[in-house]
N, C-alpha and C. Protein backbone atom coordinates (compact mmCIF):
# COMPACT_ATOMS: atom_id res chain seq x y z
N UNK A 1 -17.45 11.49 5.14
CA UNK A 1 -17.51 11.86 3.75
C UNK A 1 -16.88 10.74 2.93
N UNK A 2 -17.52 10.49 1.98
CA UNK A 2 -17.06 9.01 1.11
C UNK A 2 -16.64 9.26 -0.02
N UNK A 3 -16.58 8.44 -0.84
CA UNK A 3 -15.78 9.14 -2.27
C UNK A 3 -16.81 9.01 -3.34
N UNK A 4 -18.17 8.34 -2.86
CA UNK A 4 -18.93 8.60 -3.82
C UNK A 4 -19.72 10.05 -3.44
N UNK A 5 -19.90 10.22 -1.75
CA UNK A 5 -20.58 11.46 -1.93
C UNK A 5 -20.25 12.44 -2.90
N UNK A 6 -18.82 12.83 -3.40
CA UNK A 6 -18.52 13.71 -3.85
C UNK A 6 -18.96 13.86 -5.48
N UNK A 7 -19.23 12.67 -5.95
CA UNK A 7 -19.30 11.87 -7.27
C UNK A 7 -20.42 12.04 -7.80
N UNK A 8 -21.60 11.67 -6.43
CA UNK A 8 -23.14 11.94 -7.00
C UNK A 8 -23.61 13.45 -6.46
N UNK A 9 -22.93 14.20 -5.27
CA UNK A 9 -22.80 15.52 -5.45
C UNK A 9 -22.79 16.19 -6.84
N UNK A 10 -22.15 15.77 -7.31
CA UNK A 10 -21.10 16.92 -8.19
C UNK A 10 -21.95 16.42 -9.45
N UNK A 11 -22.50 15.07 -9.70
CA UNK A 11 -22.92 14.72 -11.05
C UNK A 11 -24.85 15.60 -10.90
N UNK A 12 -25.58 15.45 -9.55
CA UNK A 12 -26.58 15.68 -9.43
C UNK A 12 -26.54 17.47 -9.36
N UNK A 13 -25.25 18.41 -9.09
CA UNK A 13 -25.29 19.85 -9.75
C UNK A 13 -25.27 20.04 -11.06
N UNK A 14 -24.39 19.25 -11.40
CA UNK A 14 -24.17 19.66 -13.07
C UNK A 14 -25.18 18.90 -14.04
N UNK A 15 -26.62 17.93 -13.60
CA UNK A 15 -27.38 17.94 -14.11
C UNK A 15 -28.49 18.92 -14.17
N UNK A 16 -28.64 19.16 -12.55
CA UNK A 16 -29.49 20.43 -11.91
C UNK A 16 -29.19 21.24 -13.57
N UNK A 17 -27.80 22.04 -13.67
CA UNK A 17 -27.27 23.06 -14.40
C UNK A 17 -27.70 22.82 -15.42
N UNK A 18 -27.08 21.82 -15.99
CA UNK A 18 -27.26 21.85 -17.44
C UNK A 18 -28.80 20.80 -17.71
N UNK A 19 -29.49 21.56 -17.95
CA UNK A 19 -30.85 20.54 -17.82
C UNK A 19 -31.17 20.62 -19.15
N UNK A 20 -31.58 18.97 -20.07
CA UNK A 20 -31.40 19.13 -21.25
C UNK A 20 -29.95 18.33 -21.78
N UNK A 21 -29.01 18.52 -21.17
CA UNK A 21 -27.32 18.17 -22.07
C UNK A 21 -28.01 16.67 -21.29
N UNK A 22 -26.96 15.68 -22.06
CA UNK A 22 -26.86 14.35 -21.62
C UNK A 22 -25.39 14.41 -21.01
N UNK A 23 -25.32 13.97 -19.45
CA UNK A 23 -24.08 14.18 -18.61
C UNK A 23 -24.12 12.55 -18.14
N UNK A 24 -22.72 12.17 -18.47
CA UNK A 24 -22.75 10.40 -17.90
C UNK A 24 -21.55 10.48 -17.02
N UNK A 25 -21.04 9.62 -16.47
CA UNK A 25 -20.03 9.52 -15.60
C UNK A 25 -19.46 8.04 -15.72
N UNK A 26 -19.49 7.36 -16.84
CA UNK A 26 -18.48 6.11 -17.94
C UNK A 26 -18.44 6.54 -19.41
N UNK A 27 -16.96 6.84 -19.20
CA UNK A 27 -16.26 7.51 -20.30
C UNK A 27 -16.75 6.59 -21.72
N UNK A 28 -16.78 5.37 -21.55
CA UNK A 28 -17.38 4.44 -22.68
C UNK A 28 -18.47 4.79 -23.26
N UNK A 29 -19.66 4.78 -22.04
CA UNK A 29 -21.04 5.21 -22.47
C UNK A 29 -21.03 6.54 -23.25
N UNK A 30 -20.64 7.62 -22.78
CA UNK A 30 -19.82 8.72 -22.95
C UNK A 30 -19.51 8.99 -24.18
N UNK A 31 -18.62 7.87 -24.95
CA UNK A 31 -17.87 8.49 -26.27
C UNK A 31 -18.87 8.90 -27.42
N UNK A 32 -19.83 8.29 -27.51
CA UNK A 32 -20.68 8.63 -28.68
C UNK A 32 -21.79 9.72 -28.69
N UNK A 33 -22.03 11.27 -27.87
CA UNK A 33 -22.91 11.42 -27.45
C UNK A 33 -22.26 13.08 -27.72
N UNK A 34 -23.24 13.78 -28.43
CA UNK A 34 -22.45 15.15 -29.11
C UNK A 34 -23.97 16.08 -29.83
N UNK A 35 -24.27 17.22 -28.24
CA UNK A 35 -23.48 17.29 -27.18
C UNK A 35 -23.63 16.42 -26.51
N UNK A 36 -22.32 16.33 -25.78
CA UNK A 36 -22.72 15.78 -24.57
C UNK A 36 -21.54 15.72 -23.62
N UNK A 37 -21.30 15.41 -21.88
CA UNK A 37 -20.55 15.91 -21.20
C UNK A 37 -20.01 14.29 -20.49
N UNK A 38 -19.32 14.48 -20.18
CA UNK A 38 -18.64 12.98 -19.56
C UNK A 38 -18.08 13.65 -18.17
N UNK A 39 -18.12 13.03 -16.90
CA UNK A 39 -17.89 13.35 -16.22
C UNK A 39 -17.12 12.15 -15.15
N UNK A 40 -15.58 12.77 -14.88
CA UNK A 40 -15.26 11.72 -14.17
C UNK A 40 -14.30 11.61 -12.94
N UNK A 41 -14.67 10.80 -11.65
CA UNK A 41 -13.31 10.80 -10.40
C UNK A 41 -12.13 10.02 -11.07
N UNK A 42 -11.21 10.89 -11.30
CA UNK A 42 -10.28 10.13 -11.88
C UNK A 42 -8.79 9.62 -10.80
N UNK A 43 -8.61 10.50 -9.79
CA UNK A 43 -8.06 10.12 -8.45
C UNK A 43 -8.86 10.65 -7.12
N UNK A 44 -8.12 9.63 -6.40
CA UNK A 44 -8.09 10.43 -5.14
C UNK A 44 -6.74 9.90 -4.14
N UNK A 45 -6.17 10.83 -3.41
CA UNK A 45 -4.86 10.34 -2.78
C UNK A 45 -5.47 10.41 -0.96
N UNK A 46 -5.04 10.02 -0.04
CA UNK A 46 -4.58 10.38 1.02
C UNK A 46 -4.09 10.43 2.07
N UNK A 47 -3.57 11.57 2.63
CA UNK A 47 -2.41 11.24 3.36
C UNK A 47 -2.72 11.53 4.80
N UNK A 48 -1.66 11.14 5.80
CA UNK A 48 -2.07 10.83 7.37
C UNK A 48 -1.67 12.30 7.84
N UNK A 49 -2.35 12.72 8.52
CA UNK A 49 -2.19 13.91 9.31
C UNK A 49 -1.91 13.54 10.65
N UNK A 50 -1.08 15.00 11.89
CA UNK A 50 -1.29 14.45 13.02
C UNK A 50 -2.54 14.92 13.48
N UNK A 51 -2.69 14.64 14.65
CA UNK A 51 -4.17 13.95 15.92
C UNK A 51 -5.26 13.84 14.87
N UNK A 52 -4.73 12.56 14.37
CA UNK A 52 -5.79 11.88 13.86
C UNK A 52 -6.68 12.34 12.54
N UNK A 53 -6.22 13.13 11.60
CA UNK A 53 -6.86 13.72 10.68
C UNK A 53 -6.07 13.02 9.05
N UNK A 54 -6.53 13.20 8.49
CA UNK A 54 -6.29 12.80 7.03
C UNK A 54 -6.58 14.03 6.41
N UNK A 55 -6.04 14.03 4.87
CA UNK A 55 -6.28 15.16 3.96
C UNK A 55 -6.52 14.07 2.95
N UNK A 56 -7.36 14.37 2.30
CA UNK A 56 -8.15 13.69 1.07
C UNK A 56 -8.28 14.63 -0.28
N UNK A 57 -7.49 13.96 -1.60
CA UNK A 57 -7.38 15.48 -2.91
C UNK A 57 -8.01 14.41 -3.68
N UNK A 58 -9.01 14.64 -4.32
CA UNK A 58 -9.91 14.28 -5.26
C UNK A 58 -9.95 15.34 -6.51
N UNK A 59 -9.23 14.24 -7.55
CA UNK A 59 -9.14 14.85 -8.74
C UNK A 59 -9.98 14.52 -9.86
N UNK A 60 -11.08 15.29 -10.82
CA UNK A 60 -11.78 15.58 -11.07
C UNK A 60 -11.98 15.88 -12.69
N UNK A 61 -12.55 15.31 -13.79
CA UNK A 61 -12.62 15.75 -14.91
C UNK A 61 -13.80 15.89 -15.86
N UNK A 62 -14.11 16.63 -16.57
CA UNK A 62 -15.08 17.17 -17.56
C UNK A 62 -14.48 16.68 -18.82
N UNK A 63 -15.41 16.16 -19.88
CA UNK A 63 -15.10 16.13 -21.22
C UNK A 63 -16.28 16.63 -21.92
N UNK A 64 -16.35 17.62 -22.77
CA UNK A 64 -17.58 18.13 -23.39
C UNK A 64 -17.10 18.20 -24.52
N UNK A 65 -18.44 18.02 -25.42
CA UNK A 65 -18.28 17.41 -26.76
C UNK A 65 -19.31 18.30 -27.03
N UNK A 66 -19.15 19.34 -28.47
CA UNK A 66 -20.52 19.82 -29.33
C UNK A 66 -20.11 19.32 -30.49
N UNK A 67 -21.22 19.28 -31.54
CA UNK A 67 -21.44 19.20 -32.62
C UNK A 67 -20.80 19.87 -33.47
N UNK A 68 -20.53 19.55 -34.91
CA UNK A 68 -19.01 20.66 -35.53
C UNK A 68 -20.01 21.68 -36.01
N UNK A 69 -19.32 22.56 -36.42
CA UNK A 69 -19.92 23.83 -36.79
C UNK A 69 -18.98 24.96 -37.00
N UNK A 70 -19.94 26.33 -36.77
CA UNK A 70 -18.46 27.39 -37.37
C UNK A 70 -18.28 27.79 -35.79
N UNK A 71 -19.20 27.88 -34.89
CA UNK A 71 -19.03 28.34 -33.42
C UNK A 71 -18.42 27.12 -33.04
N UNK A 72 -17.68 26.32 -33.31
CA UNK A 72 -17.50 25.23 -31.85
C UNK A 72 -16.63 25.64 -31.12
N UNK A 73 -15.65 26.39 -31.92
CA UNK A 73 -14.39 26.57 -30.44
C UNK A 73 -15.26 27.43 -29.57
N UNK A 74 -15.89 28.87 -30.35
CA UNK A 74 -16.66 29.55 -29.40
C UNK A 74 -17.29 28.88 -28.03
N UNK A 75 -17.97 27.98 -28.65
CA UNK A 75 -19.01 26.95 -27.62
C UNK A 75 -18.06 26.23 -26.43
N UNK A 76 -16.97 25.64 -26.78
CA UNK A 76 -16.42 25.17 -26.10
C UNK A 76 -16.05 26.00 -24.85
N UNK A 77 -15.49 27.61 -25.47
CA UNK A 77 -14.81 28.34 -24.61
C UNK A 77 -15.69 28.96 -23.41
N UNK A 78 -16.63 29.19 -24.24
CA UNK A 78 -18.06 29.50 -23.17
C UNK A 78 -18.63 28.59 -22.35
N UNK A 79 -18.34 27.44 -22.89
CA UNK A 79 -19.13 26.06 -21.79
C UNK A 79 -17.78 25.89 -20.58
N UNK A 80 -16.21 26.34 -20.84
CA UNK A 80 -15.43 26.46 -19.92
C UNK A 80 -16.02 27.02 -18.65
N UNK A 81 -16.39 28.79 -19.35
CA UNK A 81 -16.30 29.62 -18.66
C UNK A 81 -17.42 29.67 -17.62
N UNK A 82 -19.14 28.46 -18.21
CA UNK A 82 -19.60 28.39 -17.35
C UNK A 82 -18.79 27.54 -16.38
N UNK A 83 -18.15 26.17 -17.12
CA UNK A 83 -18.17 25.76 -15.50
C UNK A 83 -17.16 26.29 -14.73
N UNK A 84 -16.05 27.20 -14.74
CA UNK A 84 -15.27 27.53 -13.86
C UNK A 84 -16.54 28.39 -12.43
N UNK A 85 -17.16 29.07 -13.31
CA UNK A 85 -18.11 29.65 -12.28
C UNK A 85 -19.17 28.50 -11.17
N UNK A 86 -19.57 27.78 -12.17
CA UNK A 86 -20.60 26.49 -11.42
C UNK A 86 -19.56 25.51 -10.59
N UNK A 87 -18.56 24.97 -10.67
CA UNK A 87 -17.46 24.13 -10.14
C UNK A 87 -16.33 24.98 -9.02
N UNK A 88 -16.85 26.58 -8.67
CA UNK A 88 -15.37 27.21 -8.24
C UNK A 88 -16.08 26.77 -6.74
N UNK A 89 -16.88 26.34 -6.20
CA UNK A 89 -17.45 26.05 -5.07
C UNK A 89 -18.66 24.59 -4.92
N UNK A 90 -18.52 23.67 -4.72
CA UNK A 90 -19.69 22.34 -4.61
C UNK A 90 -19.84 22.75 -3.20
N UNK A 91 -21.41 22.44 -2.78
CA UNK A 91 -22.15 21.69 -1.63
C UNK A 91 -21.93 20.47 -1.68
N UNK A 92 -22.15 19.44 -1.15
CA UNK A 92 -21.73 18.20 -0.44
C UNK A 92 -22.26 17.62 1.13
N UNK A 93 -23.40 16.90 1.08
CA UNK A 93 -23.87 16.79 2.09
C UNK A 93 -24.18 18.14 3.40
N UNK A 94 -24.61 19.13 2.53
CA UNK A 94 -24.20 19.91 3.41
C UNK A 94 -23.63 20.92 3.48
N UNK A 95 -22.39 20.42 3.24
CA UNK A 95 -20.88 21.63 3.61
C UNK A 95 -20.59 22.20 2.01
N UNK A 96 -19.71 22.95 2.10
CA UNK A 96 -19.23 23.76 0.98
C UNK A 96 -18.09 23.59 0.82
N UNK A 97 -17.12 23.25 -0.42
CA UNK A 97 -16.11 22.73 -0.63
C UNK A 97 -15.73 24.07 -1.63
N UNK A 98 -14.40 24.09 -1.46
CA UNK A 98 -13.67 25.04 -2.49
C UNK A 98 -12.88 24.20 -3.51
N UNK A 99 -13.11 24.28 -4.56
CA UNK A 99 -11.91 23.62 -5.65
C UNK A 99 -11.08 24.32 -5.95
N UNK A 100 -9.75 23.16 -6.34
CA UNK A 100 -8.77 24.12 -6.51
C UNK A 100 -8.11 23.70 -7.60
N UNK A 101 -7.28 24.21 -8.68
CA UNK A 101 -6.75 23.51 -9.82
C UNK A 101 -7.24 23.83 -11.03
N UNK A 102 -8.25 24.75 -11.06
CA UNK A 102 -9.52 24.47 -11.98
C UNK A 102 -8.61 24.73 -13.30
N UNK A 103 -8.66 23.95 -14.32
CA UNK A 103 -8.21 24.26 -15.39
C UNK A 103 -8.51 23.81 -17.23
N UNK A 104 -8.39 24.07 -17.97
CA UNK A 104 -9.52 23.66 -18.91
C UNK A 104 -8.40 23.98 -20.28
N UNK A 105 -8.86 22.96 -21.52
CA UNK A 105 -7.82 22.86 -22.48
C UNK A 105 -8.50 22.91 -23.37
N UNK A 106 -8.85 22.91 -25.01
CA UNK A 106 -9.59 22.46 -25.83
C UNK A 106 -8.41 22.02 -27.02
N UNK A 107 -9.01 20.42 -27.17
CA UNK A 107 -7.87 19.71 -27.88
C UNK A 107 -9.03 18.72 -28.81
N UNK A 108 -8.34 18.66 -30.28
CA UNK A 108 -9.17 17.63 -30.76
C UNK A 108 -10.56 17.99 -30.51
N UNK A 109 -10.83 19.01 -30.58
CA UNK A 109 -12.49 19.48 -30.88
C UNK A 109 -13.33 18.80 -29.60
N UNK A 110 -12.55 18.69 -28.28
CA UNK A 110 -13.54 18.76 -27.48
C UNK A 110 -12.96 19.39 -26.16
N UNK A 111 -13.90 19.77 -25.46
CA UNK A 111 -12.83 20.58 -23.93
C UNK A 111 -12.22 19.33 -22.98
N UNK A 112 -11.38 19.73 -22.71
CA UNK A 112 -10.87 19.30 -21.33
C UNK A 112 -11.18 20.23 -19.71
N UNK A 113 -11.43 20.06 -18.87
CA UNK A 113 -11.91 20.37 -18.01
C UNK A 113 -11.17 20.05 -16.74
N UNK A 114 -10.58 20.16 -15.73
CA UNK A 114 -10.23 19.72 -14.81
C UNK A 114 -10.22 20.41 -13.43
N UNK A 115 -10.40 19.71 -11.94
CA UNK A 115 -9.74 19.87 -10.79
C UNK A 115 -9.91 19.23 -9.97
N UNK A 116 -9.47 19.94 -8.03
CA UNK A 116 -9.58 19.05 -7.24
C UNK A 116 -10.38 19.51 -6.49
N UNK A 117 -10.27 18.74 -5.55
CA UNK A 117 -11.34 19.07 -3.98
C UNK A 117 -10.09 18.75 -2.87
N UNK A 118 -9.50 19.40 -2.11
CA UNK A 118 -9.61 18.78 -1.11
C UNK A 118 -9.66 19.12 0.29
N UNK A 119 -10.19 17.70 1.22
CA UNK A 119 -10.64 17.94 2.49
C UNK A 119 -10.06 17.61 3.15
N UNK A 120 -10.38 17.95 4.93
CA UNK A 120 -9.45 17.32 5.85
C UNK A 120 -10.75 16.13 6.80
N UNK A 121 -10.45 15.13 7.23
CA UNK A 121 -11.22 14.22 7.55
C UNK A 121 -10.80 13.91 8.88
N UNK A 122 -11.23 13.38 10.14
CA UNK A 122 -10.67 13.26 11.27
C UNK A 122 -11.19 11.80 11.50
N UNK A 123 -10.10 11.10 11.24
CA UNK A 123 -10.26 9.30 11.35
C UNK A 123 -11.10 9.03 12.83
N UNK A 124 -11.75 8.35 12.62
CA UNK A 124 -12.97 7.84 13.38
C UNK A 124 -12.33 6.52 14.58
N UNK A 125 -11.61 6.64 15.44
CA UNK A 125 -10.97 5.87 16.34
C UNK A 125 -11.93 5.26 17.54
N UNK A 126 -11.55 3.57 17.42
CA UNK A 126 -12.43 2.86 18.69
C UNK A 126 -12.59 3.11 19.55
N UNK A 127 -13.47 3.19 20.06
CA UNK A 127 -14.08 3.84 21.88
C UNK A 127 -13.08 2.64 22.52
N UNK A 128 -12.31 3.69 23.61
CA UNK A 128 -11.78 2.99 24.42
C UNK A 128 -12.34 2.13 25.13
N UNK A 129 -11.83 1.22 25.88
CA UNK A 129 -12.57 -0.37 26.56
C UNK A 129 -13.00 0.16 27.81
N UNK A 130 -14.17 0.49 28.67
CA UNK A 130 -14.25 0.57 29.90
C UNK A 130 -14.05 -0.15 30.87
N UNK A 131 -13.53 0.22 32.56
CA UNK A 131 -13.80 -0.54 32.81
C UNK A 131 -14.76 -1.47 33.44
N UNK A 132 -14.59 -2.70 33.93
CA UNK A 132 -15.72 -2.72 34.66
C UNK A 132 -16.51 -2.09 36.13
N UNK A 133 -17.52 -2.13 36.79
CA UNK A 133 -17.69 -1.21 37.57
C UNK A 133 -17.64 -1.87 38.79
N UNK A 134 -17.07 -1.64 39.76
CA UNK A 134 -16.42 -2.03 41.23
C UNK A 134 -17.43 -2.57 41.80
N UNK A 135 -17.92 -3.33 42.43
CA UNK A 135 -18.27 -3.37 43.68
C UNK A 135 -17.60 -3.12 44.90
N UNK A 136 -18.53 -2.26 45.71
CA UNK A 136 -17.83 -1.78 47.13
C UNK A 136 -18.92 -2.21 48.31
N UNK A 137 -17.84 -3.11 49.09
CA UNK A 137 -19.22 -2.84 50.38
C UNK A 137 -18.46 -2.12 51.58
N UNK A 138 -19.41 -2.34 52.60
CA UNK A 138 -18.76 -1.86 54.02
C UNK A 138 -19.60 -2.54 54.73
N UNK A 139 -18.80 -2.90 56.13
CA UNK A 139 -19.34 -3.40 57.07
C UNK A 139 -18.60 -2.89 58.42
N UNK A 140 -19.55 -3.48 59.57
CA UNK A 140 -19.01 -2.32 60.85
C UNK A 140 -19.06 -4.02 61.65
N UNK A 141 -17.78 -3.56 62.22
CA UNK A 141 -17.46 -4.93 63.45
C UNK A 141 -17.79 -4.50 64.72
């Protein structure tokens, strides 16, 4: 599992979802675009486990932006509430990930969004060296 799987995972659901919104993942491209959703890996840490495993926390953010109006906080609070539901579980190659952290702010007229993922990974160690294979004879005196 890589750190982009999780990246184009997570960007290719929440386009699936929101079909129609403009969703980018560079906060630059991002700033001018209302609605519109910014999406970004903003960490990831990880640490050594024993026999050979790692834990990997990938931290995670949403910025959504609507248009002003008399509903915007409304909008905002409701575009939370979808994604706590769409984000409380990602697929990922596959597997099913639980997030955890999920948490969401609205500041300056746009949401904040946040959480993590994390997994346990089992480090991929060199095949031991074999050895080589004997020759044996026998002989009779």
């Amino acid at each position: 599992m890589t750190v982009n799987s999780f990246r184009v995972g997570i960007m290719e659901r929440l386009k699936g979802h929101f079909v129609g919104l403009s969703i980018v993942d560079d906060p630059v491209a991002g700033a001018g675009i209302s609605p519109g959703m910014v999406f970004e890996l903003l960490s990831m840490t990880q640490a050594s486990m024993l026999g050979g495993y790692c834990s990997r926390t990938h931290g995670f953010s949403i910025q959504y932006q609507v248009p002003d109006g008399d509903e915007k906080t409304s909008a905002l609070h409701d575009m939370a509430e979808e994604l706590y539901q769409l984000l409380q579980e990602i697929e990922v190659d596959g597997f099913t990930y639980r997030s955890t952290g999920l948490k969401h702010e609205i500041k300056d007229g746009r949401l904040r969004f946040g959480w993590e993922i994390t997994i346990r990974i089992k480090r991929s160690e060199p095949a031991a060296a074999t050895m080589g294979a004997l020759a044996q004879g026998a002989g009779l005196k």
